[in-house]
C-alpha atoms as a PDB file:
ATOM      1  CA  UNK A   1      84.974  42.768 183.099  1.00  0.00           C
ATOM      2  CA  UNK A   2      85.896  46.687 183.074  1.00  0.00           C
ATOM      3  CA  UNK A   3      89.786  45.600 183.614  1.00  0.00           C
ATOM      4  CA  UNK A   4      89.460  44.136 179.392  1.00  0.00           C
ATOM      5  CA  UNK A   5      88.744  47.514 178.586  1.00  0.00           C
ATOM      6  CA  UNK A   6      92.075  48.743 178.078  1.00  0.00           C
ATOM      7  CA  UNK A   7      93.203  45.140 176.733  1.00  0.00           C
ATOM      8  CA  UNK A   8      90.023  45.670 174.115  1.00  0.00           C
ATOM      9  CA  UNK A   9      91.425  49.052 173.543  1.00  0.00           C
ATOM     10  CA  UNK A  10      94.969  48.231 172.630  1.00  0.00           C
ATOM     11  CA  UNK A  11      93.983  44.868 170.199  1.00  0.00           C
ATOM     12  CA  UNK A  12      91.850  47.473 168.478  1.00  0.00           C
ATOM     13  CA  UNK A  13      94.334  50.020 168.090  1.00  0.00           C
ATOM     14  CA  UNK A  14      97.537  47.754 166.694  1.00  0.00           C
ATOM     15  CA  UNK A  15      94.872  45.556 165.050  1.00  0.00           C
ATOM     16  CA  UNK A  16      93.883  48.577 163.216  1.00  0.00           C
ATOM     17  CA  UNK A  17      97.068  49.641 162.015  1.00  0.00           C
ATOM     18  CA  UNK A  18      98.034  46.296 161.135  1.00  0.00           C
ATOM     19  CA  UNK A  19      95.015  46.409 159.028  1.00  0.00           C
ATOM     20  CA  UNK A  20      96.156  50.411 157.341  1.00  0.00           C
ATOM     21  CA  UNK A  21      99.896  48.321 157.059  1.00  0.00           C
ATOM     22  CA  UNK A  22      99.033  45.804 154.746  1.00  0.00           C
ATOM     23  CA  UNK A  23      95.762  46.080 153.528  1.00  0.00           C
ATOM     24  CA  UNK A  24      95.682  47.731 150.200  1.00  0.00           C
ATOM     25  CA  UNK A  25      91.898  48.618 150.330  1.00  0.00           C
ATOM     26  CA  UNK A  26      90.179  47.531 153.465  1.00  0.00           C
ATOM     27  CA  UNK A  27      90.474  50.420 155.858  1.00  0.00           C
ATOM     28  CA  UNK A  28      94.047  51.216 154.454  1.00  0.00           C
ATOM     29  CA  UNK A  29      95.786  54.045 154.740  1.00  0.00           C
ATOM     30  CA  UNK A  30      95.639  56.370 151.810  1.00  0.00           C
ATOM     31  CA  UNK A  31      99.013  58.482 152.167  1.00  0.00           C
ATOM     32  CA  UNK A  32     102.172  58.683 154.197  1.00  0.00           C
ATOM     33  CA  UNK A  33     101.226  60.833 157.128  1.00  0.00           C
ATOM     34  CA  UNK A  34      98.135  58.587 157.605  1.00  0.00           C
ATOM     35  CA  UNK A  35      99.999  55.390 157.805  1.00  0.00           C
ATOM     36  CA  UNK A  36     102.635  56.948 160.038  1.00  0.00           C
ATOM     37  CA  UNK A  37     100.337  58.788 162.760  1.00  0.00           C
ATOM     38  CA  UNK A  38      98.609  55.572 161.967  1.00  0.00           C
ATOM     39  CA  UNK A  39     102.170  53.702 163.709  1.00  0.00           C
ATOM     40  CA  UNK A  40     102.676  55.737 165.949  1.00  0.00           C
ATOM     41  CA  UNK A  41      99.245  56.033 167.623  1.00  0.00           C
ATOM     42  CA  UNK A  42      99.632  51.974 167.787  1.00  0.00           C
ATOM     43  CA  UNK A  43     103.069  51.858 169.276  1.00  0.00           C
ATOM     44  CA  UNK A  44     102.293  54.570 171.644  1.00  0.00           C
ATOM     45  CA  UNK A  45      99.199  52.962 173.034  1.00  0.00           C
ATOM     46  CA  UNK A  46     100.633  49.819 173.481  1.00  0.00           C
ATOM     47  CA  UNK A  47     103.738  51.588 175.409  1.00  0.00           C
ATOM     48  CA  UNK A  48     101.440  53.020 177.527  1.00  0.00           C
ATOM     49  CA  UNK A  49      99.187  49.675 178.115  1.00  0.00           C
ATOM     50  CA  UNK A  50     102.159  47.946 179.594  1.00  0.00           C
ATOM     51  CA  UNK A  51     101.128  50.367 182.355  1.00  0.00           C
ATOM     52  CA  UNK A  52      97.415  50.401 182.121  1.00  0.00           C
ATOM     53  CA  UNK A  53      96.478  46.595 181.377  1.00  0.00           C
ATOM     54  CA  UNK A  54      96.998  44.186 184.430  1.00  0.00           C
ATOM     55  CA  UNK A  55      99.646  41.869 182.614  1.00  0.00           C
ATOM     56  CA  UNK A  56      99.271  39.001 184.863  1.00  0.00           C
ATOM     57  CA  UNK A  57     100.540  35.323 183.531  1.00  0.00           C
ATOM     58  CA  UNK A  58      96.876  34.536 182.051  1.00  0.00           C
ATOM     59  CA  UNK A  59      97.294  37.876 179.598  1.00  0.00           C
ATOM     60  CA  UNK A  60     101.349  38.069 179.353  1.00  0.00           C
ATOM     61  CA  UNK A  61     101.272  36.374 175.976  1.00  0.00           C
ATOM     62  CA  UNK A  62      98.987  38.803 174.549  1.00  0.00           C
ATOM     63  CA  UNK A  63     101.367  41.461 175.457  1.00  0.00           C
ATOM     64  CA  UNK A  64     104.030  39.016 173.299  1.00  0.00           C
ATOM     65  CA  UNK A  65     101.184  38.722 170.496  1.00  0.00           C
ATOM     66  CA  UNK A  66      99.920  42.513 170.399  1.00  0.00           C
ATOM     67  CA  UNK A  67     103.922  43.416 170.017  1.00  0.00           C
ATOM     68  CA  UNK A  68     104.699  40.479 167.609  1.00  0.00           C
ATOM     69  CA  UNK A  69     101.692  41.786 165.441  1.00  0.00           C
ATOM     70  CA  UNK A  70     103.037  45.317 165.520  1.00  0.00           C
ATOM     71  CA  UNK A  71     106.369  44.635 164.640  1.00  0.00           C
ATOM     72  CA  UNK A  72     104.408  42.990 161.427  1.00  0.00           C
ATOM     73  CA  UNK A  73     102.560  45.572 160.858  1.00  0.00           C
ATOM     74  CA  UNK A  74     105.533  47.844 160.799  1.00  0.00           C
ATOM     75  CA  UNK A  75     106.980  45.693 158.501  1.00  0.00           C
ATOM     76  CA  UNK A  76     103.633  45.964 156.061  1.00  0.00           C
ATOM     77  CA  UNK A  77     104.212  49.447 156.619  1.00  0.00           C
ATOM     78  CA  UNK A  78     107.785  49.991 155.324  1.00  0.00           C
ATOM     79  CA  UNK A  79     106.596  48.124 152.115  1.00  0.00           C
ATOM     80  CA  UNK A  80     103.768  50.425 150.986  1.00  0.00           C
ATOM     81  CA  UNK A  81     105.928  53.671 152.004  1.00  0.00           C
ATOM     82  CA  UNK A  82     106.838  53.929 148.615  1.00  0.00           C
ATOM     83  CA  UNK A  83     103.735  53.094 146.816  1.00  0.00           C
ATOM     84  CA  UNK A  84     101.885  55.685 148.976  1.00  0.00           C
ATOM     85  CA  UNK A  85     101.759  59.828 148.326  1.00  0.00           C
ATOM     86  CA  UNK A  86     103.116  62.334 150.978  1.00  0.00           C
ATOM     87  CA  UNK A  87      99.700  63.490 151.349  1.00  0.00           C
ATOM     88  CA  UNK A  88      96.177  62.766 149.123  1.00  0.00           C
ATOM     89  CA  UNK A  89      94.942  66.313 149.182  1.00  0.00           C
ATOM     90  CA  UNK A  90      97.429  68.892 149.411  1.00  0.00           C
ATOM     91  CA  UNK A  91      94.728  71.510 149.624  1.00  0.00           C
ATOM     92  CA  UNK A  92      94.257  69.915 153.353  1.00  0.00           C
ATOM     93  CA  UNK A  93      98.191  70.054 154.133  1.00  0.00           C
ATOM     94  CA  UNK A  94      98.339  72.371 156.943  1.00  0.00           C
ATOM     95  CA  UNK A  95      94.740  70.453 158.718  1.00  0.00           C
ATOM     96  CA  UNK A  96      96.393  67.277 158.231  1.00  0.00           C
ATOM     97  CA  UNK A  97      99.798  68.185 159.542  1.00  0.00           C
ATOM     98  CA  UNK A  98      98.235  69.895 162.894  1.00  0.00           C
ATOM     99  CA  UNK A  99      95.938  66.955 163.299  1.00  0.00           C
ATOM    100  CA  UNK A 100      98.918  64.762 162.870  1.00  0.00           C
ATOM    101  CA  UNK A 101     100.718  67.127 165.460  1.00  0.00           C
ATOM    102  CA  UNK A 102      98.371  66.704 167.936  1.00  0.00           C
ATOM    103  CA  UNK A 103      97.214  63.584 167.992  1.00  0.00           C
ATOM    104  CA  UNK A 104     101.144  63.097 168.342  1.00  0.00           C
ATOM    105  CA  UNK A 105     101.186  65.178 171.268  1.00  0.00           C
ATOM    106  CA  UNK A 106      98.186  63.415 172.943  1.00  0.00           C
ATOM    107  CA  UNK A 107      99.809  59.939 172.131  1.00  0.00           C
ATOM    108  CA  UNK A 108     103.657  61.273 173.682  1.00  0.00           C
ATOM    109  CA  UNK A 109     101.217  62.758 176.830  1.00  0.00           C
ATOM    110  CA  UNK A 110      99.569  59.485 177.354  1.00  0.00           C
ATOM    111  CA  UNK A 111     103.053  57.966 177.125  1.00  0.00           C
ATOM    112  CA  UNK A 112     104.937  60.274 179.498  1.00  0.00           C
ATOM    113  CA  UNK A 113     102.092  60.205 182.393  1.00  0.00           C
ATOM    114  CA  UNK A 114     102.096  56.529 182.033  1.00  0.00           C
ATOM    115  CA  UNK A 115     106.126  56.218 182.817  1.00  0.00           C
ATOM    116  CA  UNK A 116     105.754  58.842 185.317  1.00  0.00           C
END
């Protein structure tokens, strides 16, 4: 049961940006930086699954799925760029852009120790 967890983990996080991609209201992303830490949170975690998650034959075409439905989402993605604003508030630039920076760094960490 505990090895799902990072399976769970993953489908939540691409499912979630594939959600912020092409959803226009339901949990979507209200500006540009959201949508792209938004991405790359998503493709980072599921770079670092193929580590983490036992892909034996039984889960192997979730991998396929999980990467199909990114590569959707991305595409959902580059089709609201334009309709979207740089930022919503930009009285909360510099918090934003740190946040963003960080949670950047955590995501490129999680990545590195992974291929390590």
């Amino acid at each position: 049961m505990i090895a799902w967890i990072p399976l769970i983990v993953v489908v939540a996080f691409v499912g979630g940006f594939a959600v912020s991609a092409w959803s226009p209201r339901f949990g979507a992303a209200r500006d540009r930086l959201a949508l792209a830490t938004d991405g790359l949170t998503a493709a980072g975690i599921l770079f670092a699954s193929r580590v983490l998650v036992d892909w034996t034959t039984a889960t192997v075409f979730a991998w396929y799925a999980l990467v199909l439905v990114l590569a959707a989402a991305t595409v959902g993605a580059v089709l609201r760029w334009r309709t979207l604003p740089p930022l919503k508030d930009p009285a909360k630039r510099t918090s934003r852009t740190w946040g963003a920076g960080c949670g950047l760094a955590i995501v490129l960490v999680l990545v590195g120790v992974t291929t390590l």
